[in-house]
C-alpha atoms as a PDB file:
ATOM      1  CA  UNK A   1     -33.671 -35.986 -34.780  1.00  0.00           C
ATOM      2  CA  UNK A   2     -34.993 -33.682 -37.593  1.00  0.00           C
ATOM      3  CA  UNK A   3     -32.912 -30.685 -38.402  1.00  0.00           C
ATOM      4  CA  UNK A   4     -33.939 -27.710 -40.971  1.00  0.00           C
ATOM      5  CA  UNK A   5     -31.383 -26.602 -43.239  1.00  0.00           C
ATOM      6  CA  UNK A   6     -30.701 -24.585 -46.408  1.00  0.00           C
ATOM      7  CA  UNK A   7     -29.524 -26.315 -49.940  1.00  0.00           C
ATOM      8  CA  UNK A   8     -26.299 -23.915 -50.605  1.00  0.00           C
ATOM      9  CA  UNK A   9     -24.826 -26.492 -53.383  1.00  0.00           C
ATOM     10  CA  UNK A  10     -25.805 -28.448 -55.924  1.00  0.00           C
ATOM     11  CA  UNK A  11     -23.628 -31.247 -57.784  1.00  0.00           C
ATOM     12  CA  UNK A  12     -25.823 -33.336 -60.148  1.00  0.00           C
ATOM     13  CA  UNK A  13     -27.984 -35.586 -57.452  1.00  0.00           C
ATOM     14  CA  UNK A  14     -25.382 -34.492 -54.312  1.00  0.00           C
ATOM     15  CA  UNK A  15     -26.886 -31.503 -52.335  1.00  0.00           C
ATOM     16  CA  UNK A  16     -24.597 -29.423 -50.082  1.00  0.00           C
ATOM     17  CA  UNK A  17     -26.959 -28.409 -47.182  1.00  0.00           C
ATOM     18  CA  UNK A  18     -25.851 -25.834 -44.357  1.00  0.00           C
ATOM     19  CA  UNK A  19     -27.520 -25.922 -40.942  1.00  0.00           C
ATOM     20  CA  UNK A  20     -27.251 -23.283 -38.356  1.00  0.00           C
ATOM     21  CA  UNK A  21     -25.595 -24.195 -34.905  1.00  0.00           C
ATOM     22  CA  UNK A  22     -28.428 -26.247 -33.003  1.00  0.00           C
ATOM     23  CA  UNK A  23     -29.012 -25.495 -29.282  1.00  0.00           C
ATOM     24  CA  UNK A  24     -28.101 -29.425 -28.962  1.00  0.00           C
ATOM     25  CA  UNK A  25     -24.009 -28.396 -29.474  1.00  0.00           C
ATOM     26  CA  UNK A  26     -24.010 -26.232 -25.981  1.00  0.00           C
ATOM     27  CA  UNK A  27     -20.925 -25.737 -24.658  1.00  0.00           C
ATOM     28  CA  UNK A  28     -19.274 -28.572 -26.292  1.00  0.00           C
ATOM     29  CA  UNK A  29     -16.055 -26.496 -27.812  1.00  0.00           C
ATOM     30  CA  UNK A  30     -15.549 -28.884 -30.486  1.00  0.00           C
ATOM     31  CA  UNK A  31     -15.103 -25.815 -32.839  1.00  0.00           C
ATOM     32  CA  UNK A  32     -13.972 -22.542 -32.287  1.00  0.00           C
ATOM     33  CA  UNK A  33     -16.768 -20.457 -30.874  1.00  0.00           C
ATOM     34  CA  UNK A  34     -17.877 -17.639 -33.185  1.00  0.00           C
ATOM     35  CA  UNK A  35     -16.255 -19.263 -35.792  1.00  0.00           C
ATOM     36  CA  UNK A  36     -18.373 -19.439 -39.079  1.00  0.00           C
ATOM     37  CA  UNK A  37     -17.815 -23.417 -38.501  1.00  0.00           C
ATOM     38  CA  UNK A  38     -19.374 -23.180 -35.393  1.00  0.00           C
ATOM     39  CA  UNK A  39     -21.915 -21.623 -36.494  1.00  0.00           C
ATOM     40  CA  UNK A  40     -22.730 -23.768 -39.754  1.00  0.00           C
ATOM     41  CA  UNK A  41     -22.705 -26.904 -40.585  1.00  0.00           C
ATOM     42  CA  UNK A  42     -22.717 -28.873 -43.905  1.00  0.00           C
ATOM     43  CA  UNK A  43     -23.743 -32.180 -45.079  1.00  0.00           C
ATOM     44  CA  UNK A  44     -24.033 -33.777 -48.250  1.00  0.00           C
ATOM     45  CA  UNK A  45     -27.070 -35.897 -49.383  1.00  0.00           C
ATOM     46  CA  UNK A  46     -28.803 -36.558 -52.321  1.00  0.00           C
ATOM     47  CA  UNK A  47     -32.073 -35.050 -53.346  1.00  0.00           C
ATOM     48  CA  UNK A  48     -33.639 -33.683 -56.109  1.00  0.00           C
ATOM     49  CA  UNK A  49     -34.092 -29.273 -53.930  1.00  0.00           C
ATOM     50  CA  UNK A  50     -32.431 -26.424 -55.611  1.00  0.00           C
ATOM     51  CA  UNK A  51     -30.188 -23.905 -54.262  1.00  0.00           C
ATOM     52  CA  UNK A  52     -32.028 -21.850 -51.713  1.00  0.00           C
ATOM     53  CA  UNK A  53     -34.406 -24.368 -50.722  1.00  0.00           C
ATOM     54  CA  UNK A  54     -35.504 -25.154 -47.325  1.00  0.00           C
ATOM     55  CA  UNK A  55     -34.882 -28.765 -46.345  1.00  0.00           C
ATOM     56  CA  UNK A  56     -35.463 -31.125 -43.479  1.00  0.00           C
ATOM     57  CA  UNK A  57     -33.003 -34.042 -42.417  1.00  0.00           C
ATOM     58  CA  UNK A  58     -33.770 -36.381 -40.264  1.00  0.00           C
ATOM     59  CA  UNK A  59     -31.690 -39.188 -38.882  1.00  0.00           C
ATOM     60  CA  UNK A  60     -32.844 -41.871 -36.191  1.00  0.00           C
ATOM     61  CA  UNK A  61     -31.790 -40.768 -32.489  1.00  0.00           C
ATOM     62  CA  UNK A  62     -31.083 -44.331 -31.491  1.00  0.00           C
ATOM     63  CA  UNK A  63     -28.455 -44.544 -34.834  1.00  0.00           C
ATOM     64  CA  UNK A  64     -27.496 -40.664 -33.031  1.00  0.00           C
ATOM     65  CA  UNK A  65     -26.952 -42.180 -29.475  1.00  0.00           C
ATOM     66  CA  UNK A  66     -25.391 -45.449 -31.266  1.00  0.00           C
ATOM     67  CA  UNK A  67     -22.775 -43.468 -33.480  1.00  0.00           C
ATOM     68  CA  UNK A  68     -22.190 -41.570 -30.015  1.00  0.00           C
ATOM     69  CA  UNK A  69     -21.403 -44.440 -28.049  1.00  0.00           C
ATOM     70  CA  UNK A  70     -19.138 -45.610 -30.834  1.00  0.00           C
ATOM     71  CA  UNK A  71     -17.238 -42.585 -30.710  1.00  0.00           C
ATOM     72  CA  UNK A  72     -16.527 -42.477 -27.130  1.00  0.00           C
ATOM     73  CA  UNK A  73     -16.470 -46.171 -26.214  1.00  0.00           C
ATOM     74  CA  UNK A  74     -14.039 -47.374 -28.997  1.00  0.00           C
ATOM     75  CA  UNK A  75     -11.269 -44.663 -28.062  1.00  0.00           C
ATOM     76  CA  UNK A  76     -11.773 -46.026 -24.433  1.00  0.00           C
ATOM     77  CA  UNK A  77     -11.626 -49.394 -24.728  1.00  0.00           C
ATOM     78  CA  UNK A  78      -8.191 -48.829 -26.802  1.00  0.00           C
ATOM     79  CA  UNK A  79      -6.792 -46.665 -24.239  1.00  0.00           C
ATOM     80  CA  UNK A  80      -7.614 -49.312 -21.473  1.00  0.00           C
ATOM     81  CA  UNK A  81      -6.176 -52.637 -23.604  1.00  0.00           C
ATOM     82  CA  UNK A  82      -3.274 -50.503 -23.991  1.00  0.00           C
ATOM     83  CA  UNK A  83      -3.006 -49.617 -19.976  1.00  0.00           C
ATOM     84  CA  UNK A  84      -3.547 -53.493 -19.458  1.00  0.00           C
ATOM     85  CA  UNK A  85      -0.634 -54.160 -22.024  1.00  0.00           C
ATOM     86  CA  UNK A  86       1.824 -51.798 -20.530  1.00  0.00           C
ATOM     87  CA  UNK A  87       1.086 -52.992 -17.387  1.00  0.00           C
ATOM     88  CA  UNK A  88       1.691 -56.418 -18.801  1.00  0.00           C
ATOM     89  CA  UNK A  89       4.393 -55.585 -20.682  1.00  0.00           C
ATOM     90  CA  UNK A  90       5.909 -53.501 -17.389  1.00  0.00           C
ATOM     91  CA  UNK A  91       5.733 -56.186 -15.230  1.00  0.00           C
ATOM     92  CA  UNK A  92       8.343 -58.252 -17.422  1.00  0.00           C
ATOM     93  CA  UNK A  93      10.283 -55.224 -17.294  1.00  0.00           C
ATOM     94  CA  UNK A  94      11.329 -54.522 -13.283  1.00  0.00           C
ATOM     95  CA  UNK A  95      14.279 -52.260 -14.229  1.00  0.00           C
ATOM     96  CA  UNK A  96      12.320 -50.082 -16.971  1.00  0.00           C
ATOM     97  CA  UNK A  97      10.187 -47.045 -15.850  1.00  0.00           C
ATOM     98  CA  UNK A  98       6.891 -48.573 -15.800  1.00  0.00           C
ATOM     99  CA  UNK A  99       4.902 -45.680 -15.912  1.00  0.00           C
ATOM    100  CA  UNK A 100       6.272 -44.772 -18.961  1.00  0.00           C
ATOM    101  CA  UNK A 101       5.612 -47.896 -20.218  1.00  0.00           C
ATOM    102  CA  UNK A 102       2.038 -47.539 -19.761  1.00  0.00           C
ATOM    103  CA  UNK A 103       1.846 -44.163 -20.662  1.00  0.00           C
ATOM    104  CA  UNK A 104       3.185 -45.040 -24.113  1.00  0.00           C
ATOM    105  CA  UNK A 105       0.797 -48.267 -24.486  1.00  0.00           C
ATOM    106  CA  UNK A 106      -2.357 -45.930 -23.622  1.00  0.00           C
ATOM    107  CA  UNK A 107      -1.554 -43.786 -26.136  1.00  0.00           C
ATOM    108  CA  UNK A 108      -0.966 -46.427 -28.346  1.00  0.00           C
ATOM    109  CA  UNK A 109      -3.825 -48.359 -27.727  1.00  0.00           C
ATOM    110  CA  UNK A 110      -6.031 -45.034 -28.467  1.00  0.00           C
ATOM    111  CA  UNK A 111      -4.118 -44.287 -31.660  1.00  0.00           C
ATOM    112  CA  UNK A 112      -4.477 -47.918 -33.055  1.00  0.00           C
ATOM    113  CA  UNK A 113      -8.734 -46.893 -31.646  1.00  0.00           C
ATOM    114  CA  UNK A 114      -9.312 -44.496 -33.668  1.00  0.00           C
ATOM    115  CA  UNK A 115      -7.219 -45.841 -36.817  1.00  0.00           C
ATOM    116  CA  UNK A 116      -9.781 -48.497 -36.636  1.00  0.00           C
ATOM    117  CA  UNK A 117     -12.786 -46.364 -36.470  1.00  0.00           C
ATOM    118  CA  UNK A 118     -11.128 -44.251 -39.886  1.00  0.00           C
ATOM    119  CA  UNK A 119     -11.693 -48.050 -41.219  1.00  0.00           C
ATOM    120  CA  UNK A 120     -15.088 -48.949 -40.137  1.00  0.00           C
ATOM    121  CA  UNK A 121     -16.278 -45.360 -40.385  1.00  0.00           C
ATOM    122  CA  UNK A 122     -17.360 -45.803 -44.409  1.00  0.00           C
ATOM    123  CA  UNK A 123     -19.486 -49.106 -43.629  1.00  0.00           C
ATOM    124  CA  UNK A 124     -21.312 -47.022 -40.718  1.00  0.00           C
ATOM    125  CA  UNK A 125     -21.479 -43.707 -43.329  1.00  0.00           C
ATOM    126  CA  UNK A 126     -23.935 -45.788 -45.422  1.00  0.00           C
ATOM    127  CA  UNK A 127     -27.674 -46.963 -45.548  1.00  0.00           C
ATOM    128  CA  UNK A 128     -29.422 -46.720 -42.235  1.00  0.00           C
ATOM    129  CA  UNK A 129     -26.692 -44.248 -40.188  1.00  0.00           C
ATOM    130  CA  UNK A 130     -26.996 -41.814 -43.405  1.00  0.00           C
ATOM    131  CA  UNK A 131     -29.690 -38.625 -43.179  1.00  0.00           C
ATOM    132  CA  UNK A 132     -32.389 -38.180 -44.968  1.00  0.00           C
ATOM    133  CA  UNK A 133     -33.978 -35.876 -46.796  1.00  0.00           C
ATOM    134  CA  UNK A 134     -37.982 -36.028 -45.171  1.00  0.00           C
ATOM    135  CA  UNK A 135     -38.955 -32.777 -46.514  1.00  0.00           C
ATOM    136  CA  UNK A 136     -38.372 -30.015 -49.337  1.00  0.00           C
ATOM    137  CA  UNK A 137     -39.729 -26.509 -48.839  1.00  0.00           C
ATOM    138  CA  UNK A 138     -39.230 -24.891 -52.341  1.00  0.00           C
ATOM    139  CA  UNK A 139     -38.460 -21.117 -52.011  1.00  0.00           C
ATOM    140  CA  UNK A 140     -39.584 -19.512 -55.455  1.00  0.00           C
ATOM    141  CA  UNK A 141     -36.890 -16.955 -56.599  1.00  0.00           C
END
């Protein structure tokens, strides 16, 4: 996936680069539509471009669909081991609600989910799941 964006920042080697909303995002409402975060997006790499220049990014679809599947499988999986323990857990319980048990597991299982992918997310920030600069388009000022 190759994506053209604008170098708004620069901090010694670390660019700041803004994209515009791709057509990819749809109808996803992960930000406020009409927002200026919806429609904007910054990364930072590192690059040798200067403020102003035109730049193309590219990262590896399968590392897209991959970091996509980890996004929405690991939440899952943590909300279902945490069904599967409340129900567990309920079924030593007769006299407790145990709907409520499970309820609170779930929820618990997808917390405890996504504290673990805060943890893994800097080893998967790195090398081959990072962009990359494939292309500089100096604009003369």
């Amino acid at each position: 996936m190759i994506n053209k964006g604008v170098v708004t920042d620069r901090s010694g080697q670390t660019l700041t680069v803004t994209f515009e909303r791709p057509e990819a995002c749809g109808d996803c409402h992960n930000c406020p539509r009409g927002s200026e975060s919806c429609k904007k997006h910054e990364i930072f790499l590192t690059g040798d471009a200067a403020i102003g220049d035109m730049v193309e990014v590219e990262l590896d679809d399968s590392h897209v669909i991959m970091a996509s599947m980890v996004a929405y499988l690991i939440p899952l999986a943590g909300f279902l081991l945490g069904l599967a323990a409340g129900y567990i857990l309920a079924s030593r319980f007769p006299d407790a609600n145990s709907e409520l048990i499970m309820a609170v597991t779930a929820l618990a299982g997808t917390a405890l989910a996504y504290l673990f992918m805060r943890i893994i997310d800097p080893h998967f920030a790195k090398g081959r799941w990072e962009p990359k600069i494939v292309s500089i388009e100096h604009i003369n000022k």
